[in-house]
Protein backbone atom coordinates (compact mmCIF):
# COMPACT_ATOMS: atom_id res chain seq x y z
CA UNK A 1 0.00 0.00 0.00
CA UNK A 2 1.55 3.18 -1.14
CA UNK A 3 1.09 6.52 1.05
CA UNK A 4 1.06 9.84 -0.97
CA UNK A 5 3.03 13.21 0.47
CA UNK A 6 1.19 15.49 2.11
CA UNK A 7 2.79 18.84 0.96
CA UNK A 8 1.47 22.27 2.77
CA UNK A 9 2.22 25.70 1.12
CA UNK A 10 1.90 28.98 2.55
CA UNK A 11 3.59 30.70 5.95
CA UNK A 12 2.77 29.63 9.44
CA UNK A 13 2.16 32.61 11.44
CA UNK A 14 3.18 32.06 15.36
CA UNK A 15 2.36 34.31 18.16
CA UNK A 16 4.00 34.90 21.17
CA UNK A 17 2.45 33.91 24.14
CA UNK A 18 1.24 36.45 27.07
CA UNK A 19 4.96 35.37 29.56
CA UNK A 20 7.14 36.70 26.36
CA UNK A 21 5.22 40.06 26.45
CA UNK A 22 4.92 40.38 29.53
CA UNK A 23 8.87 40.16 29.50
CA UNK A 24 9.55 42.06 26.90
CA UNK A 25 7.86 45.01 27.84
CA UNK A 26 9.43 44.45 31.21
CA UNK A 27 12.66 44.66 29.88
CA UNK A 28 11.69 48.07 27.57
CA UNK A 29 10.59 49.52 31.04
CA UNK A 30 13.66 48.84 32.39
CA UNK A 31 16.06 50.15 29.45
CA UNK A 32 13.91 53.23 29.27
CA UNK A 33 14.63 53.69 33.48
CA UNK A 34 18.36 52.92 32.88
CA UNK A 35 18.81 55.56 29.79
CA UNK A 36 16.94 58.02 32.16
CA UNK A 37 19.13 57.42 34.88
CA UNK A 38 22.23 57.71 32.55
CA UNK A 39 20.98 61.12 31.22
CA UNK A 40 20.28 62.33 34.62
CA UNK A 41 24.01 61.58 35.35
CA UNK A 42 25.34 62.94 32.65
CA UNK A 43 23.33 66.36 33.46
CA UNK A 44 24.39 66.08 36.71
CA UNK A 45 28.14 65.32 36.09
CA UNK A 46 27.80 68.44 33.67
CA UNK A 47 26.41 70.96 36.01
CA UNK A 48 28.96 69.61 38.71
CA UNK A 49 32.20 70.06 35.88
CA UNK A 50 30.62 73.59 34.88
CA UNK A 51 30.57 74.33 38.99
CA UNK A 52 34.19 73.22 39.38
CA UNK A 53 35.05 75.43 36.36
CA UNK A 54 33.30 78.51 37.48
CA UNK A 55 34.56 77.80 41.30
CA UNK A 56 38.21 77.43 39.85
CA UNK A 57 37.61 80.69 37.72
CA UNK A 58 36.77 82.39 40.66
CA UNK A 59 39.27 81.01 42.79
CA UNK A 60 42.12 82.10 40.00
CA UNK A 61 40.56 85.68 40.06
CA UNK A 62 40.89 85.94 43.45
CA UNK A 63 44.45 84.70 43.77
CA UNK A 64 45.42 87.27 41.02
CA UNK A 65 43.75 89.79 42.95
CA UNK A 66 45.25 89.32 46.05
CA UNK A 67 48.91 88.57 44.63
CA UNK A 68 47.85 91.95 42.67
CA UNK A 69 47.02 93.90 46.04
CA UNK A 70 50.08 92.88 47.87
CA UNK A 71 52.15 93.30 45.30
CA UNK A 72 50.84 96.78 45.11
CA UNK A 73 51.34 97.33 48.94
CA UNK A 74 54.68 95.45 48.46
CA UNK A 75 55.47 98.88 45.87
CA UNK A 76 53.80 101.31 48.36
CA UNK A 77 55.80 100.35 51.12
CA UNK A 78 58.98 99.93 49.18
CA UNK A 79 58.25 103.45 48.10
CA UNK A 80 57.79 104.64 51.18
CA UNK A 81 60.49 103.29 52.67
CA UNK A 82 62.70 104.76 50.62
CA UNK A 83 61.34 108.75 50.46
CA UNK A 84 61.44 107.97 54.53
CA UNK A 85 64.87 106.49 54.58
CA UNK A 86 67.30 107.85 51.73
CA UNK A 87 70.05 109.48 51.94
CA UNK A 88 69.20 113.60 50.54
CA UNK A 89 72.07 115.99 49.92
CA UNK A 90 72.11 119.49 50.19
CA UNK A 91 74.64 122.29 49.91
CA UNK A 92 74.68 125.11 52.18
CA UNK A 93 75.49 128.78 51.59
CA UNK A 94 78.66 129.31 50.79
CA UNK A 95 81.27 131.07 53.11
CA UNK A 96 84.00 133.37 51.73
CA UNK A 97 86.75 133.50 54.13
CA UNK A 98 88.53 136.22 52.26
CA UNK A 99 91.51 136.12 54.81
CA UNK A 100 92.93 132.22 52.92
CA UNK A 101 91.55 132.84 50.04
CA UNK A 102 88.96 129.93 49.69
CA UNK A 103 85.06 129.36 49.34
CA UNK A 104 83.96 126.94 51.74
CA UNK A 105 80.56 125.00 51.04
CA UNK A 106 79.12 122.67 54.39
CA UNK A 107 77.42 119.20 52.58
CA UNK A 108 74.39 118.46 54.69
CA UNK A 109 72.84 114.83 54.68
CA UNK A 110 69.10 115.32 55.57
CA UNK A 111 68.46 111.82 55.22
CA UNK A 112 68.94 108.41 57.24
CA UNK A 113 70.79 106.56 55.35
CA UNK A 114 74.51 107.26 54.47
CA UNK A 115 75.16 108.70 50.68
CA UNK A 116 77.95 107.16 49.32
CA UNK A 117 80.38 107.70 45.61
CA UNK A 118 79.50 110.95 46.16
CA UNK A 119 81.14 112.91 43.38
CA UNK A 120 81.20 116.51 42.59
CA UNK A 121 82.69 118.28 39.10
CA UNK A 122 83.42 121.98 40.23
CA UNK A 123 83.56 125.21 38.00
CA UNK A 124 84.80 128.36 40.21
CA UNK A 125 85.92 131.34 38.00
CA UNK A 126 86.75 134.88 39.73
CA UNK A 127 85.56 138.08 37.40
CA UNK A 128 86.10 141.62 36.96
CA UNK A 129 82.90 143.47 37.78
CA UNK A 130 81.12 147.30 37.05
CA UNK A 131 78.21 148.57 37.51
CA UNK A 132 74.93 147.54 36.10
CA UNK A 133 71.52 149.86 36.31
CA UNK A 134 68.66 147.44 35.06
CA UNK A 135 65.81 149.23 33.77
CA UNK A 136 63.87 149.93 36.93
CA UNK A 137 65.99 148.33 39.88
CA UNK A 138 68.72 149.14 42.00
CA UNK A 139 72.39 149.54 40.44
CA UNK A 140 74.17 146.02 40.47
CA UNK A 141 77.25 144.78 39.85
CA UNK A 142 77.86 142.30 36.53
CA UNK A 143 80.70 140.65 35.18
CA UNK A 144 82.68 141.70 32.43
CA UNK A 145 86.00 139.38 32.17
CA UNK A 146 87.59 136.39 33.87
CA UNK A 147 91.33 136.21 34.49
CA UNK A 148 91.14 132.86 36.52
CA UNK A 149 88.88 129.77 36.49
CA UNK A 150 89.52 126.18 36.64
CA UNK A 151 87.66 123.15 37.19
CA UNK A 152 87.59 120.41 40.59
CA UNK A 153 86.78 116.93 41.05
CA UNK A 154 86.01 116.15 44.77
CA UNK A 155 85.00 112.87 46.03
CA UNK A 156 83.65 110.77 49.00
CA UNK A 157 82.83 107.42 49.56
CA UNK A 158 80.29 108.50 52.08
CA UNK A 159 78.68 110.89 53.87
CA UNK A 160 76.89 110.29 57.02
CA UNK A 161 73.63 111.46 57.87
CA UNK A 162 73.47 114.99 59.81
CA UNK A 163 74.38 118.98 59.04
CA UNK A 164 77.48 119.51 57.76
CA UNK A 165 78.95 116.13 57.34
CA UNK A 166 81.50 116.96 54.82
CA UNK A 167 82.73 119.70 53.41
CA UNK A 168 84.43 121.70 49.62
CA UNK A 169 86.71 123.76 49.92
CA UNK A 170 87.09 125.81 47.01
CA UNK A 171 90.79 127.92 46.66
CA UNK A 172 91.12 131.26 44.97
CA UNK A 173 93.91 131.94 43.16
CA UNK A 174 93.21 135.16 42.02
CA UNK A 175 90.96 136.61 44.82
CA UNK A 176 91.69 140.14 46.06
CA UNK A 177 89.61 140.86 49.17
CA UNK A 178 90.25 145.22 48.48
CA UNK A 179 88.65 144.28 45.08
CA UNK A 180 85.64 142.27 46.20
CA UNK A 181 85.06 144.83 48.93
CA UNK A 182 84.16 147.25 46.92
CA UNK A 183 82.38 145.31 44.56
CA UNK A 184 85.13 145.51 41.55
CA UNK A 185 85.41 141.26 41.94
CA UNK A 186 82.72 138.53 41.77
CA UNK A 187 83.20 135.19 42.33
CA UNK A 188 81.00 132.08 40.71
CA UNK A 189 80.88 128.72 41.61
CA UNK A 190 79.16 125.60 40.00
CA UNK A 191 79.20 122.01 39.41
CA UNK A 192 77.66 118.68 39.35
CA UNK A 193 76.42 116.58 42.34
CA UNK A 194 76.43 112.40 42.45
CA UNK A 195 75.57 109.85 44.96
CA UNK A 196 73.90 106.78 46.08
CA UNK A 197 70.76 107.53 48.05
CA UNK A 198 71.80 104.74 50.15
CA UNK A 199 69.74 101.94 48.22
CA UNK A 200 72.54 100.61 45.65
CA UNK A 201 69.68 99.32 43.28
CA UNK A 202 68.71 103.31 43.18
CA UNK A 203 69.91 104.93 40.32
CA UNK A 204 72.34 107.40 40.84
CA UNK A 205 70.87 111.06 41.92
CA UNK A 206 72.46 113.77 39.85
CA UNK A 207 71.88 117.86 40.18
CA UNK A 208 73.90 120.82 39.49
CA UNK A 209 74.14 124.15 41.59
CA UNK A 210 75.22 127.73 41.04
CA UNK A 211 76.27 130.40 43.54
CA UNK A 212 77.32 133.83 43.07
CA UNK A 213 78.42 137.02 45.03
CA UNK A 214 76.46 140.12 44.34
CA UNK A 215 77.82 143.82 45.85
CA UNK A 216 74.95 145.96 47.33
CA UNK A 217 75.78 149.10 46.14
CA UNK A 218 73.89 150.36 49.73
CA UNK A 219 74.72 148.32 52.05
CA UNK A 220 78.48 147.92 50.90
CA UNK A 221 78.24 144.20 51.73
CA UNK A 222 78.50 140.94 49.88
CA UNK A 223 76.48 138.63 49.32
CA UNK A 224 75.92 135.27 47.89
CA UNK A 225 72.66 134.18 45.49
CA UNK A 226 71.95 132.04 43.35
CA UNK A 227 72.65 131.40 39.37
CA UNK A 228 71.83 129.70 36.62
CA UNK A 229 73.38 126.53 36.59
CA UNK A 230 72.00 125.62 32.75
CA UNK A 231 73.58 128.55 31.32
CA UNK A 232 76.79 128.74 33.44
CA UNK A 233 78.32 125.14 33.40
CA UNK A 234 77.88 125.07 29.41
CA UNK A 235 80.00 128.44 30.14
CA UNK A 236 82.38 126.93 31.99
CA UNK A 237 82.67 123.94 30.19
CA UNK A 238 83.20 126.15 26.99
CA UNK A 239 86.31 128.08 28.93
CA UNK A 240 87.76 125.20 30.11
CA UNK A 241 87.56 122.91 26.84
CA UNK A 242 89.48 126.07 25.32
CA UNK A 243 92.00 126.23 27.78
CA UNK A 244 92.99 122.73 27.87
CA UNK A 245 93.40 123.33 24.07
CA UNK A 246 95.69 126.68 24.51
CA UNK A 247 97.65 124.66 26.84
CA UNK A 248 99.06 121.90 24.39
């Protein structure tokens, strides 16, 4: 007895049973929780790494601005310290003692510190003098010619601090006391001032001076005033710079 094939065509359609969807939407739940939980992090972790950033900003800011404020009252101080402290140099009057022959100048220290490589280029020239009547003002005496100058390099290696801690003497050679009695002879003397304030990081203070005597016509006395030391050291420098060359 011979069977015959049974032969089915078509597609068998199978459907999942209530357990399987129940699980997979289970497991849908749960990646949709998980993902949520992730982003949540990730927002969090965010807002925490801006908050470091904005904390560390700050914190930077702040350290600039207090290195920037000390700093600044590091410089204020330091300043201060050193207008309060430094050595200041002044000349006094000068002081003809026409007995020698010499100009004596007193070097006053009114700082606290000692002044040191002090250094001083002097001019001194002695003049013929007449009479002057400016337009106006009392007769004066002005120079006309000078027979003797020359040129004087003192130097110190300090000077302490106080009145009169050092002193230039200045000689004469050609001064005639009958002549500057009576006004016929004037006597000028400049230079150049150096030091060290005391703070040898300073740079070096420089200045220049000029003193004159000037015959009162009324009183009959002498006295010393001041010049200008812009126009007279050129001057000076100019006589000297010619002599030198008249001497070779």
């Amino acid at each position: 007895m011979q069977h015959s094939a049974t032969k089915i065509h078509g597609a068998v359609e199978v459907y999942p049973s209530q357990d399987s969807k129940n699980l997979h939407t289970t497991e849908r739940q749960e990646d949709t929780t998980q993902k949520g939980k992730e982003y949540s992090l990730a927002i969090w972790s965010f807002r925490l790494a801006i908050s470091a950033l904005v904390v560390s900003t700050l914190y930077f800011g702040a350290t600039c601005l207090i290195f920037w404020q000390t700093k600044k009252s590091a410089d204020i101080s330091n300043l201060a310290l050193h207008v309060s402290e430094k050595a200041y140099i002044a000349l006094q009057t000068p002081v003809l003692d026409e007995d020698k022959g010499f100009v004596d100048i007193a070097i006053d220290n009114n700082g606290r510190l000692q002044a040191t490589d002090f250094e001083t280029i002097l001019h001194e020239r002695t003049c013929n003098a007449i009479v002057q009547i400016p337009p106006g003002l009392a007769p004066q005496r002005g120079m006309i010619s000078c027979p003797e100058y020359h040129r004087t390099r003192l130097t110190f290696p300090s000077i302490a601090p106080g009145p009169a801690k050092a002193r230039m003497v200045i000689p004469l050679p050609a001064f005639s006391k009958e002549n500057t009695d009576i006004g016929e002879e004037a006597i000028e003397i400049s230079g150049t001032v150096k030091y060290n304030d005391g703070f040898p990081d300073d740079p070096i203070e420089q200045w220049t001076f000029c003193f004159q005597t000037t015959y009162h016509l009324i009183t009959k006395a002498v006295y010393w005033g001041d010049c200008d030391a812009k126009i007279v050291i050129p001057q000076m420098e100019a006589l000297e710079s010619h002599q030198g060359e008249s001497q070779k």
